[in-house]
PDB file of N, CA and C in Angstrom:
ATOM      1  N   UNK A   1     -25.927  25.737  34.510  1.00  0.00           N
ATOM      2  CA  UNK A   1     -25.178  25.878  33.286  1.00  0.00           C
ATOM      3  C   UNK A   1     -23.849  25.148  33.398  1.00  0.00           C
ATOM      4  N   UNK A   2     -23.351  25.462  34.273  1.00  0.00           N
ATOM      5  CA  UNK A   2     -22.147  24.516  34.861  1.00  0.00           C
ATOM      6  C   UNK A   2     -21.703  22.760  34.191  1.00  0.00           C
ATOM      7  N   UNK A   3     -23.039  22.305  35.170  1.00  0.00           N
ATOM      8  CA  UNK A   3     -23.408  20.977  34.814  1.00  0.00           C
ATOM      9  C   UNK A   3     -23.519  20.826  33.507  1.00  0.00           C
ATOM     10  N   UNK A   4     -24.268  21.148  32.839  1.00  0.00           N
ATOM     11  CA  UNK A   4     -24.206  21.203  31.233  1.00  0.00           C
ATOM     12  C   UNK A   4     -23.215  21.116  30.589  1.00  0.00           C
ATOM     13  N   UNK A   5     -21.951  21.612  30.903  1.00  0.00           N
ATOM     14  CA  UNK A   5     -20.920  22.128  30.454  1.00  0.00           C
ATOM     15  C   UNK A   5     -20.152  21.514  30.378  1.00  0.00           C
ATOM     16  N   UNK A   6     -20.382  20.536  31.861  1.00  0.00           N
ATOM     17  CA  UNK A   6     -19.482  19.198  31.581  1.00  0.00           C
ATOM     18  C   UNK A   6     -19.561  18.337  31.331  1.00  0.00           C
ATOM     19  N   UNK A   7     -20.994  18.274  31.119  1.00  0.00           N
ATOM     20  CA  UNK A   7     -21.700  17.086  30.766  1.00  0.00           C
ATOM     21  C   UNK A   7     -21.298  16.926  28.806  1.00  0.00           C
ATOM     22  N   UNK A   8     -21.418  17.698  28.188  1.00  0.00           N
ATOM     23  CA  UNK A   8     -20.950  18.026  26.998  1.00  0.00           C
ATOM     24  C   UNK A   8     -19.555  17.547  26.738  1.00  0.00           C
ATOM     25  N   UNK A   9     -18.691  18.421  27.860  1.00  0.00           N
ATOM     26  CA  UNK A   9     -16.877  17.627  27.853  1.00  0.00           C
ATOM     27  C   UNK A   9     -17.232  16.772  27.855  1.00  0.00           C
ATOM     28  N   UNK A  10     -17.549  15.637  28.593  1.00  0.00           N
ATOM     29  CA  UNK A  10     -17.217  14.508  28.718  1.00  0.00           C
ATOM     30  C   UNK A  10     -17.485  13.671  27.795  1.00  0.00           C
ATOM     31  N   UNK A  11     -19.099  14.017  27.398  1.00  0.00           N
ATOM     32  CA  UNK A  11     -19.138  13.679  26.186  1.00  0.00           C
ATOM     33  C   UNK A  11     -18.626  13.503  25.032  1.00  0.00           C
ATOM     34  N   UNK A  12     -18.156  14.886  24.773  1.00  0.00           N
ATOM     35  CA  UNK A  12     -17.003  15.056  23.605  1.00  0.00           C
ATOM     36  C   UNK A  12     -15.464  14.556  24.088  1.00  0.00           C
ATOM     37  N   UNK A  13     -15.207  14.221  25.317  1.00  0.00           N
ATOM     38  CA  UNK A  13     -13.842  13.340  25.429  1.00  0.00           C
ATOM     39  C   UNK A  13     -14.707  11.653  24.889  1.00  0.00           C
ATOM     40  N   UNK A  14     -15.321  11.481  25.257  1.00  0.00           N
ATOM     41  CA  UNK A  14     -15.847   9.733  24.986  1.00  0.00           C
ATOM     42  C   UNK A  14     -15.937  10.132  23.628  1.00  0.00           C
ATOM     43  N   UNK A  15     -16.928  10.621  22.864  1.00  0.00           N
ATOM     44  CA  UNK A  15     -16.247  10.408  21.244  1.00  0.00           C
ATOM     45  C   UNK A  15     -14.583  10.447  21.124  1.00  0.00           C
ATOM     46  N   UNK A  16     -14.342  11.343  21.096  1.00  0.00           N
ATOM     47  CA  UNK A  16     -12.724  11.219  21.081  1.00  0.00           C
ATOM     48  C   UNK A  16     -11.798  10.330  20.755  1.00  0.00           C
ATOM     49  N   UNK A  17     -12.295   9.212  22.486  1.00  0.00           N
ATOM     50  CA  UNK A  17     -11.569   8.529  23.074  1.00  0.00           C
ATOM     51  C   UNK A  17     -11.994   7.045  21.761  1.00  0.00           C
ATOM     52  N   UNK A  18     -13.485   6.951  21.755  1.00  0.00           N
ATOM     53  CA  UNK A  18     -13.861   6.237  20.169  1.00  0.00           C
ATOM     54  C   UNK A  18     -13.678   5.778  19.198  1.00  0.00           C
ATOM     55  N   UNK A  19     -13.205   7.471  18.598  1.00  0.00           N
ATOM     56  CA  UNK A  19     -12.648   7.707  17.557  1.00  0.00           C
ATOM     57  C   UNK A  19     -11.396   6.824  17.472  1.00  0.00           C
ATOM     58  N   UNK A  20     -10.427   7.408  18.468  1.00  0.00           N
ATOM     59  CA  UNK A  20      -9.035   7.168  18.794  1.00  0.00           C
ATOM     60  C   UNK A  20      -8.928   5.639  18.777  1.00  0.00           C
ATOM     61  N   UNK A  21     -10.006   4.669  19.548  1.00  0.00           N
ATOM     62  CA  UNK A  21      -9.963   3.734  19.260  1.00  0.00           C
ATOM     63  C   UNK A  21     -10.400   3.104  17.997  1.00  0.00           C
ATOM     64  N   UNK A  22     -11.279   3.163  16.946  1.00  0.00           N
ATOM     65  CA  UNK A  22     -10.923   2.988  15.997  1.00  0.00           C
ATOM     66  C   UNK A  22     -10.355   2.617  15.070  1.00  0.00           C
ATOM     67  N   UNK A  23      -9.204   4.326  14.870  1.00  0.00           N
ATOM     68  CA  UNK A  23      -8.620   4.143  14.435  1.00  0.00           C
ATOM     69  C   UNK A  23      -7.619   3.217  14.544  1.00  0.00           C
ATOM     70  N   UNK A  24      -7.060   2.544  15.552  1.00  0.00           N
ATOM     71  CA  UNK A  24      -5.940   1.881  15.883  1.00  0.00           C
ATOM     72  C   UNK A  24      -6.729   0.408  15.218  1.00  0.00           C
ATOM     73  N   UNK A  25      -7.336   0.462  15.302  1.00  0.00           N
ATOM     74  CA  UNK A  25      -7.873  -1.481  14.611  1.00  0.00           C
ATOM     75  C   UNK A  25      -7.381  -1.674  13.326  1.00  0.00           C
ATOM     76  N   UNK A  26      -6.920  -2.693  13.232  1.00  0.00           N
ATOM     77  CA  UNK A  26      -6.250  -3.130  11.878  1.00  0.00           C
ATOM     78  C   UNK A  26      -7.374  -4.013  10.843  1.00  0.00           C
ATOM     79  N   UNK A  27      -6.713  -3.658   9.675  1.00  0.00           N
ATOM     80  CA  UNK A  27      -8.014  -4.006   8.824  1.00  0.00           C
ATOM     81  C   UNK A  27      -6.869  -4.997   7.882  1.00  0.00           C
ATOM     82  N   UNK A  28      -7.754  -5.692   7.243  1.00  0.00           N
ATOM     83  CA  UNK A  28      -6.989  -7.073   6.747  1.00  0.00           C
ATOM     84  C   UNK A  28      -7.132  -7.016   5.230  1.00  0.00           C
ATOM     85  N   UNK A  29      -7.730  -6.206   4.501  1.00  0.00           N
ATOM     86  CA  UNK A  29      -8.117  -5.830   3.192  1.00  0.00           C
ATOM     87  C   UNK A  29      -7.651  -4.502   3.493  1.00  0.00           C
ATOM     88  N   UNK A  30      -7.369  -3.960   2.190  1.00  0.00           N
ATOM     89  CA  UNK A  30      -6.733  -2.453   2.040  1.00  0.00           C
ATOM     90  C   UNK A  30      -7.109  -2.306   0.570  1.00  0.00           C
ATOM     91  N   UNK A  31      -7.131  -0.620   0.545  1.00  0.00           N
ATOM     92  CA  UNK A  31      -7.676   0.058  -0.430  1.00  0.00           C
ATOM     93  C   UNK A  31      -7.360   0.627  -1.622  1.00  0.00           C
ATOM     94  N   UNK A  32      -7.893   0.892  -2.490  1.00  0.00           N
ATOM     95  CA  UNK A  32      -7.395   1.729  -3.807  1.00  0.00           C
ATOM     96  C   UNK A  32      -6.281   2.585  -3.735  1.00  0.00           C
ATOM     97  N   UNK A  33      -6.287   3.494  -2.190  1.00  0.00           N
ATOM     98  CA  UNK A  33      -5.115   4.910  -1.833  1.00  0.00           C
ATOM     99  C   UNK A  33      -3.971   3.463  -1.258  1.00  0.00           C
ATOM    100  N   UNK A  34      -4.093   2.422  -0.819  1.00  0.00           N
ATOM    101  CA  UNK A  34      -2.591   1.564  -0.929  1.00  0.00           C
ATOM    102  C   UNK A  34      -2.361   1.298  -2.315  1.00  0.00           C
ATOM    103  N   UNK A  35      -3.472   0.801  -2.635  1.00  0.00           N
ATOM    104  CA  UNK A  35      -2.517   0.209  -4.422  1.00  0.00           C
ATOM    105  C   UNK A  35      -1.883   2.161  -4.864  1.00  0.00           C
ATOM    106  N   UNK A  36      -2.137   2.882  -4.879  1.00  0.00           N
ATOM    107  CA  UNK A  36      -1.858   4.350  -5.215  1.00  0.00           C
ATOM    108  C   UNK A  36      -0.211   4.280  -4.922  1.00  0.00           C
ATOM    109  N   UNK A  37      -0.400   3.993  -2.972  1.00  0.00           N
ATOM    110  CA  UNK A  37       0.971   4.309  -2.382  1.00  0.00           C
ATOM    111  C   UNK A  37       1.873   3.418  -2.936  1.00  0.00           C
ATOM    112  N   UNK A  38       1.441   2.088  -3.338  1.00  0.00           N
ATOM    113  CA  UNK A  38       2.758   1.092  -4.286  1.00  0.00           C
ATOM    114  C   UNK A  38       2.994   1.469  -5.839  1.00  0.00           C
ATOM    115  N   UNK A  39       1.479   2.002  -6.558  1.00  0.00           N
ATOM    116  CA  UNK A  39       2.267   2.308  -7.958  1.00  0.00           C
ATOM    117  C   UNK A  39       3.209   3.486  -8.145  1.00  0.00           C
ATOM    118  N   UNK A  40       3.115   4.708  -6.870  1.00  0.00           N
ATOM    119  CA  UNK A  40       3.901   5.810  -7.107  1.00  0.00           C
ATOM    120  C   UNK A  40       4.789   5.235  -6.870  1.00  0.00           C
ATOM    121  N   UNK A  41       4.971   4.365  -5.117  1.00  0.00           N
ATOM    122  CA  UNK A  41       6.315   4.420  -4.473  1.00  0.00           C
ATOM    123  C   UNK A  41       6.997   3.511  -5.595  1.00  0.00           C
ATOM    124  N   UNK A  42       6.905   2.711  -6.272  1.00  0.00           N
ATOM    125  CA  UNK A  42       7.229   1.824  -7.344  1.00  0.00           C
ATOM    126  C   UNK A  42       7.671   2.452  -8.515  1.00  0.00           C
ATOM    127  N   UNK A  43       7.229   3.368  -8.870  1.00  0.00           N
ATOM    128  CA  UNK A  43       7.453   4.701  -9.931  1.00  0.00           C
ATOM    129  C   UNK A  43       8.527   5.510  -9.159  1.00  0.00           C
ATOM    130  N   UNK A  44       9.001   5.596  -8.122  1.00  0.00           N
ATOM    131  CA  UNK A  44       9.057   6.841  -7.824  1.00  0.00           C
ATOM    132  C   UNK A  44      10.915   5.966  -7.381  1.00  0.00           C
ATOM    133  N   UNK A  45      11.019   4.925  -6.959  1.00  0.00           N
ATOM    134  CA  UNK A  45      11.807   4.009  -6.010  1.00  0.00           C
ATOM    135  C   UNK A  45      12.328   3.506  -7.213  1.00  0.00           C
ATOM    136  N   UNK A  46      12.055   2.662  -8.438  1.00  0.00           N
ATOM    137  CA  UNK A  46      12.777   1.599  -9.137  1.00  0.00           C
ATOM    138  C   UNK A  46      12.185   1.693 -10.664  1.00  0.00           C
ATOM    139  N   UNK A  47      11.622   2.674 -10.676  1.00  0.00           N
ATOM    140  CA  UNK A  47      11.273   3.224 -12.319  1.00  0.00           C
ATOM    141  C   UNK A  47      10.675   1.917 -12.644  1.00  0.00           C
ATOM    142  N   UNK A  48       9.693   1.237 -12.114  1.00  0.00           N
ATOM    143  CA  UNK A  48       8.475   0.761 -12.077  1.00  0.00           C
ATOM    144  C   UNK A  48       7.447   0.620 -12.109  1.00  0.00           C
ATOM    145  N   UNK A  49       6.333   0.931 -13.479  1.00  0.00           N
ATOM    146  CA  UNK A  49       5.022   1.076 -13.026  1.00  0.00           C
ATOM    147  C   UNK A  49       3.702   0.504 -13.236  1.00  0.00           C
ATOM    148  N   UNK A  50       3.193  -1.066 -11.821  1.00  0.00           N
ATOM    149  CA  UNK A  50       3.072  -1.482 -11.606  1.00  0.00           C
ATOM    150  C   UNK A  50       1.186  -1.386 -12.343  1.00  0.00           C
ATOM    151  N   UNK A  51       0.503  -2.382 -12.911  1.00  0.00           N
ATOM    152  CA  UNK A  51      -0.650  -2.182 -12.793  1.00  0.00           C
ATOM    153  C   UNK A  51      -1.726  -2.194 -11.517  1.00  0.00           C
ATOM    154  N   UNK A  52      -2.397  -1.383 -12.048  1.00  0.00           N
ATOM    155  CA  UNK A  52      -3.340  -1.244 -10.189  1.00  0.00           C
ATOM    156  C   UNK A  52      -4.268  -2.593 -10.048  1.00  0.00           C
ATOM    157  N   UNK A  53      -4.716  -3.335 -11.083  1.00  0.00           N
ATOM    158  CA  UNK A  53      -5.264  -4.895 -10.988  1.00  0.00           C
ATOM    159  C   UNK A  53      -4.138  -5.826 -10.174  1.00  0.00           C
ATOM    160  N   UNK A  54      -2.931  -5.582 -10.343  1.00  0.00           N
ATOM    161  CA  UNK A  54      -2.058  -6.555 -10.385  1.00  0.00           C
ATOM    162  C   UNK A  54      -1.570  -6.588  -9.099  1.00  0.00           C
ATOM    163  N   UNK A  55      -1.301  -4.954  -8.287  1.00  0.00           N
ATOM    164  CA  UNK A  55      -1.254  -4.571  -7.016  1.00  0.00           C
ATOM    165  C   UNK A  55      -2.350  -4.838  -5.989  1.00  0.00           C
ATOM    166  N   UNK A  56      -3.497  -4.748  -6.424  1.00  0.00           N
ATOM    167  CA  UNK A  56      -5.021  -5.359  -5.588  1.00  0.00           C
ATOM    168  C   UNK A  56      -4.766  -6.619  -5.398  1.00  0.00           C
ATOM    169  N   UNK A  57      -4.713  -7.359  -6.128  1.00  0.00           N
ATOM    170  CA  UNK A  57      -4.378  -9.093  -5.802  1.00  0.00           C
ATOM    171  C   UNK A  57      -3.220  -9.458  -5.173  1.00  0.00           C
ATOM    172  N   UNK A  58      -2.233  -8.270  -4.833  1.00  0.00           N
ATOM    173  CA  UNK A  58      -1.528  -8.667  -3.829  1.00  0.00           C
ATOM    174  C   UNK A  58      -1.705  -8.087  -2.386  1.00  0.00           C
ATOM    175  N   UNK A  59      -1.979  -7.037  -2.553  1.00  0.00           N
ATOM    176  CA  UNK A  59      -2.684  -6.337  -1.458  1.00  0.00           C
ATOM    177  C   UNK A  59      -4.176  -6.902  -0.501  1.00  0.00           C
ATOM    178  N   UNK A  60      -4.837  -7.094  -1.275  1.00  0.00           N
ATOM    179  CA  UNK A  60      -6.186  -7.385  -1.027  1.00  0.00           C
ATOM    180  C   UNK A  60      -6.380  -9.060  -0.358  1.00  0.00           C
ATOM    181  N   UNK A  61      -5.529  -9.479  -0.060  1.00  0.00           N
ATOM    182  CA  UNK A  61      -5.025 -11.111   1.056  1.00  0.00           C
ATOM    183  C   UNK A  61      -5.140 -10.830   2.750  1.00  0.00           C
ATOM    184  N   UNK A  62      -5.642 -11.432   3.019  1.00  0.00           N
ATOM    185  CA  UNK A  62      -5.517 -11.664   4.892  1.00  0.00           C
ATOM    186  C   UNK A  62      -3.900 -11.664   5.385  1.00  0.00           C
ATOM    187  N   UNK A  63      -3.695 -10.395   6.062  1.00  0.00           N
ATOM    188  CA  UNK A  63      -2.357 -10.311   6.420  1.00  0.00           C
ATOM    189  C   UNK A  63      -1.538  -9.775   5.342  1.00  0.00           C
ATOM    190  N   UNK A  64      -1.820  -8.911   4.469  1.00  0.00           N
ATOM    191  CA  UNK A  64      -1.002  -8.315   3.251  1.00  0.00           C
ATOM    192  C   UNK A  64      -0.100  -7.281   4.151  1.00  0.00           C
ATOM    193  N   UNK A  65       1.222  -7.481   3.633  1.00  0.00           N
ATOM    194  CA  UNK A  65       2.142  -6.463   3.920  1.00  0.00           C
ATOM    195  C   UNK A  65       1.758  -4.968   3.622  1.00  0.00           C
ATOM    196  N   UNK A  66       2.166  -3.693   4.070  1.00  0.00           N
ATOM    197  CA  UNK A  66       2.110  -2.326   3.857  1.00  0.00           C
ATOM    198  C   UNK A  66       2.601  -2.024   2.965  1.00  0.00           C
ATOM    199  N   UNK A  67       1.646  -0.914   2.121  1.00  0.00           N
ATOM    200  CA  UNK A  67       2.353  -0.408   1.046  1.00  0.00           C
ATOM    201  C   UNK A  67       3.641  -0.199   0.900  1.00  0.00           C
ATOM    202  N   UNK A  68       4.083   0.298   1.662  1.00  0.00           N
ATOM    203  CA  UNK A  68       5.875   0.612   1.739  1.00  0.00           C
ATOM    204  C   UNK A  68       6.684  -0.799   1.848  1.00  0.00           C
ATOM    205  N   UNK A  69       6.368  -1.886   2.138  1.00  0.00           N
ATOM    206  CA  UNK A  69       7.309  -3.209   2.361  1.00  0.00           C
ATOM    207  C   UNK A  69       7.125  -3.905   0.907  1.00  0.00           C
ATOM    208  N   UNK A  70       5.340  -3.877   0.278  1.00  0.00           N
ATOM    209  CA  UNK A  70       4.967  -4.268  -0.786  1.00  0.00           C
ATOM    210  C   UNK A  70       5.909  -3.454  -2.632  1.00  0.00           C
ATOM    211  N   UNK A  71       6.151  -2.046  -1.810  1.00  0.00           N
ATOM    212  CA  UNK A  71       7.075  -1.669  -2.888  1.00  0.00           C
ATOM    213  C   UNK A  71       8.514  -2.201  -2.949  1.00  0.00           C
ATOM    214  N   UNK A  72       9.149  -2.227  -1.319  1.00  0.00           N
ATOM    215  CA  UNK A  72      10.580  -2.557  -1.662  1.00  0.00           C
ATOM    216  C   UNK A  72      10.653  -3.947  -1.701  1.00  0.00           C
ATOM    217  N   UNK A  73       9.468  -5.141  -1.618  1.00  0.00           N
ATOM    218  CA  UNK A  73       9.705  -6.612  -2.314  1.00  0.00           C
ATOM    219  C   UNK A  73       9.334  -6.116  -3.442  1.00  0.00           C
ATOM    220  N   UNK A  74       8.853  -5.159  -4.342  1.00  0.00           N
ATOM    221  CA  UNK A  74       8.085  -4.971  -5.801  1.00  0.00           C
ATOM    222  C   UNK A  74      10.088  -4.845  -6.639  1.00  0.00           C
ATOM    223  N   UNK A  75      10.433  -3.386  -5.819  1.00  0.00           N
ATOM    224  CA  UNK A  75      11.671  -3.029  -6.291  1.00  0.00           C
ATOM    225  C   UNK A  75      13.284  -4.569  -6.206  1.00  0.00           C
ATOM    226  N   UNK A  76      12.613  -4.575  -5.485  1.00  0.00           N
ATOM    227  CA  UNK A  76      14.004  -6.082  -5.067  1.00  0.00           C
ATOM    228  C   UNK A  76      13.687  -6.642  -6.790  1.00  0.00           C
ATOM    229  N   UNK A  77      12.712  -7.019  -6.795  1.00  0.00           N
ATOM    230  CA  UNK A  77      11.911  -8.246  -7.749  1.00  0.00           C
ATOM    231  C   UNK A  77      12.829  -7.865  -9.170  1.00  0.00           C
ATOM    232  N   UNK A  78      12.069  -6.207  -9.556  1.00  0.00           N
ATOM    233  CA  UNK A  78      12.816  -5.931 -10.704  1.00  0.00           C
ATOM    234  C   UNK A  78      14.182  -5.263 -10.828  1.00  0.00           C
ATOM    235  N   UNK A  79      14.815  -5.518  -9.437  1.00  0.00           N
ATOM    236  CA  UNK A  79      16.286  -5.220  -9.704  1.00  0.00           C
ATOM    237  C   UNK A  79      17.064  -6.346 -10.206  1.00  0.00           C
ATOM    238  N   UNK A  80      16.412  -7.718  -9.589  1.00  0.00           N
ATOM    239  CA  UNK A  80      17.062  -8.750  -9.630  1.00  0.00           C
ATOM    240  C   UNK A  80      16.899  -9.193 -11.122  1.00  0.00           C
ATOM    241  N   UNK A  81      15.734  -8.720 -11.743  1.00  0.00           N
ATOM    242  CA  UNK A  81      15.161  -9.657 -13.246  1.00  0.00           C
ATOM    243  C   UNK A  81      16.111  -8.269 -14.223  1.00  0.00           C
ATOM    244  N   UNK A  82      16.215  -7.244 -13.952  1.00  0.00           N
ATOM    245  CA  UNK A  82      17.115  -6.557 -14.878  1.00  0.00           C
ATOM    246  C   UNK A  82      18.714  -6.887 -14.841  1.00  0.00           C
ATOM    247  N   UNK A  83      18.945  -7.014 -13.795  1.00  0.00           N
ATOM    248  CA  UNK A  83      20.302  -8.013 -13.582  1.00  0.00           C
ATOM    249  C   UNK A  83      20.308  -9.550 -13.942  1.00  0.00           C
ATOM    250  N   UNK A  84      19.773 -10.140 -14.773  1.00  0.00           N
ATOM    251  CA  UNK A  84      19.327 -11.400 -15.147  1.00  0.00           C
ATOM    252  C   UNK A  84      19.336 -10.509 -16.769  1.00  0.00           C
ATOM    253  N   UNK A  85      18.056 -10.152 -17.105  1.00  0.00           N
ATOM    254  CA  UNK A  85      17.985  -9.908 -18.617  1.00  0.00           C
ATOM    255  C   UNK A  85      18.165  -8.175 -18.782  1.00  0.00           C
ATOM    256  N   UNK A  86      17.970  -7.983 -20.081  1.00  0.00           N
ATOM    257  CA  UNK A  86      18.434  -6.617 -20.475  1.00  0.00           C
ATOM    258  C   UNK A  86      16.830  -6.289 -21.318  1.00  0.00           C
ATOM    259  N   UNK A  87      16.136  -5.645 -20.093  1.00  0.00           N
ATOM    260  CA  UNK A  87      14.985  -5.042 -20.050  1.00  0.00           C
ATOM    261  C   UNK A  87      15.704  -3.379 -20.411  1.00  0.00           C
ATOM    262  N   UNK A  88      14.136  -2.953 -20.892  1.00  0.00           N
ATOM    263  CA  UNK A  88      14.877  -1.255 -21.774  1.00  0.00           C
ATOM    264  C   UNK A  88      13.330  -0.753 -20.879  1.00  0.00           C
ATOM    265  N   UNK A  89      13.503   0.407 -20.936  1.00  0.00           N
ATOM    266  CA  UNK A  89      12.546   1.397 -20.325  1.00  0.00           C
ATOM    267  C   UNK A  89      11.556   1.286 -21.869  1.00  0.00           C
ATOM    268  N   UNK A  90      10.213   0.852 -21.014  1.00  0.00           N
ATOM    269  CA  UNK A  90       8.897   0.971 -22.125  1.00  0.00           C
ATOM    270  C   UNK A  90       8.230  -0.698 -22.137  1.00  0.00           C
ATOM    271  N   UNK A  91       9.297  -1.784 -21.838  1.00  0.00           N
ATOM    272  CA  UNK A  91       9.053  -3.493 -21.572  1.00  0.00           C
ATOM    273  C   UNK A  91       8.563  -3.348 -20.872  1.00  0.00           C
ATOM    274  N   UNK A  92       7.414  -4.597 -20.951  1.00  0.00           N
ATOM    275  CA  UNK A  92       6.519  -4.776 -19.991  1.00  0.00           C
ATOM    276  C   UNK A  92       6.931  -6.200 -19.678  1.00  0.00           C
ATOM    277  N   UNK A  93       7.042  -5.988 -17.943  1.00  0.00           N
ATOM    278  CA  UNK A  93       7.940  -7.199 -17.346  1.00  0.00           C
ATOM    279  C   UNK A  93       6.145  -7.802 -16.161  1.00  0.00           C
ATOM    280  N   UNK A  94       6.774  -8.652 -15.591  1.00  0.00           N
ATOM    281  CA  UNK A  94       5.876  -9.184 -14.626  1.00  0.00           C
ATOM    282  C   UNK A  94       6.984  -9.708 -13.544  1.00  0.00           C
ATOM    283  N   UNK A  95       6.842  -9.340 -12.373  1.00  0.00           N
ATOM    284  CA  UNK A  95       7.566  -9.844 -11.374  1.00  0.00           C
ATOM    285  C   UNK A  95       6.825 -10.646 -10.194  1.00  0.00           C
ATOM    286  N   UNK A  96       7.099 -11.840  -9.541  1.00  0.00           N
ATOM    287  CA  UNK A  96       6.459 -12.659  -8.212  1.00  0.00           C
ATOM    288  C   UNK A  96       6.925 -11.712  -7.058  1.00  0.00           C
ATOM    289  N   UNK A  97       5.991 -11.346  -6.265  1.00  0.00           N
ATOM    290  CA  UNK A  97       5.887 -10.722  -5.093  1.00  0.00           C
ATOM    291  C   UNK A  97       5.379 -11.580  -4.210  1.00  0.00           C
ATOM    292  N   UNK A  98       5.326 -11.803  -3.003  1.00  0.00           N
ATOM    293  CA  UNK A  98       4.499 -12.664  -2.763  1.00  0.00           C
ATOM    294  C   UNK A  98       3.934 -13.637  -2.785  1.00  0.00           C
ATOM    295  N   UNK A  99       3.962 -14.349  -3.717  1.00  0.00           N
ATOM    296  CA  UNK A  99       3.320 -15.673  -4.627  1.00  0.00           C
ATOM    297  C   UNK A  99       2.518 -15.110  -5.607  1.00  0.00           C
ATOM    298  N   UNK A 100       2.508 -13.722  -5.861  1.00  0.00           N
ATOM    299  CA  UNK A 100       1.665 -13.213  -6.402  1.00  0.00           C
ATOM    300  C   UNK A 100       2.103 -12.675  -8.031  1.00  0.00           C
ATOM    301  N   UNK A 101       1.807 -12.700  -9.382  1.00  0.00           N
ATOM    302  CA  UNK A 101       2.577 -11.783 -10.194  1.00  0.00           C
ATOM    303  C   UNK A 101       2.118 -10.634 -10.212  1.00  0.00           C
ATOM    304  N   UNK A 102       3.211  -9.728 -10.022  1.00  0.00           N
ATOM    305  CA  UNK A 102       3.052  -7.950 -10.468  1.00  0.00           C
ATOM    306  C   UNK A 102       3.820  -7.866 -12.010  1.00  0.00           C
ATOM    307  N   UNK A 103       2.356  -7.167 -12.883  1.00  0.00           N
ATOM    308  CA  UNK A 103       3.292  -6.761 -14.018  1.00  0.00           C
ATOM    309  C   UNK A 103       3.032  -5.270 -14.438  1.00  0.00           C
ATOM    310  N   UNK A 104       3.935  -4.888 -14.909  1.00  0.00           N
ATOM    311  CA  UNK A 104       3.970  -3.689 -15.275  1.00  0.00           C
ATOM    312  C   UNK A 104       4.956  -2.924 -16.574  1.00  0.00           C
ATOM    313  N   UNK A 105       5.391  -2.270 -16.132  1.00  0.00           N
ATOM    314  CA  UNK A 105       6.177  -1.108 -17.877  1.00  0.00           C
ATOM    315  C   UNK A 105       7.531  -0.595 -16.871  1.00  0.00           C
ATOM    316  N   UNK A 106       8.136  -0.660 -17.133  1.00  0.00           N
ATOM    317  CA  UNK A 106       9.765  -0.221 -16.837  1.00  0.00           C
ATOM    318  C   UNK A 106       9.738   1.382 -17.489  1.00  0.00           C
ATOM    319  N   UNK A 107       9.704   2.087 -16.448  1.00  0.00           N
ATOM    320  CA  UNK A 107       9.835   3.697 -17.008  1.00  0.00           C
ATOM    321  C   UNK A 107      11.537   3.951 -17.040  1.00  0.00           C
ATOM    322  N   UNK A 108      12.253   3.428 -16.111  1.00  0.00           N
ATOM    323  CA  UNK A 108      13.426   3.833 -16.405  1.00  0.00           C
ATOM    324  C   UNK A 108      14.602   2.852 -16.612  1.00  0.00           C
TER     325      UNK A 108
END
């Protein structure tokens, strides 16, 4: 019974260890829950809210920045174009991210 017993641990450490590896691999396309994390953090950061088509095509590139870097170039973008023109909460603006355009609705 012994033997069994550890034979099982070990087992269940090698999944584990698997798993663990895995997770650490980086993936070069990203998903619907990133475009999510840029339209909130974008909503939530610069009263910005970004379409989820418009966020995929910037996201969805070989080597795309993280949601969180993709919001504060999103927020830079429309701080700089409201300091340029006199956008009102409800305009729908489009900003270059990336080489990419993000457009969206100015909530605040």
């Amino acid at each position: 019974m012994h033997y069994s017993s550890s034979k099982s641990i070990k087992e269940y450490l090698i999944l584990i260890a698997t798993i663990a590896g895995l997770s650490a691999c980086n993936v070069t396309t990203q998903t619907g829950d990133d475009a999510d994390k840029v339209i909130n953090g974008a909503r939530n950061l610069c009263g910005f809210a970004p379409t989820a088509a418009s966020i995929l095509s910037l996201l969805n590139v070989p080597g795309a920045p993280t949601a969180e870097i993709v919001v504060k170039k999103i927020c830079t973008e429309v701080q700089k174009r409201a300091m340029i023109e006199s956008s009102e909460p409800g305009d729908k603006i489009t900003v270059l991210v990336d080489g990419k355009n993000v457009t969206g609705v100015l909530e605040k």
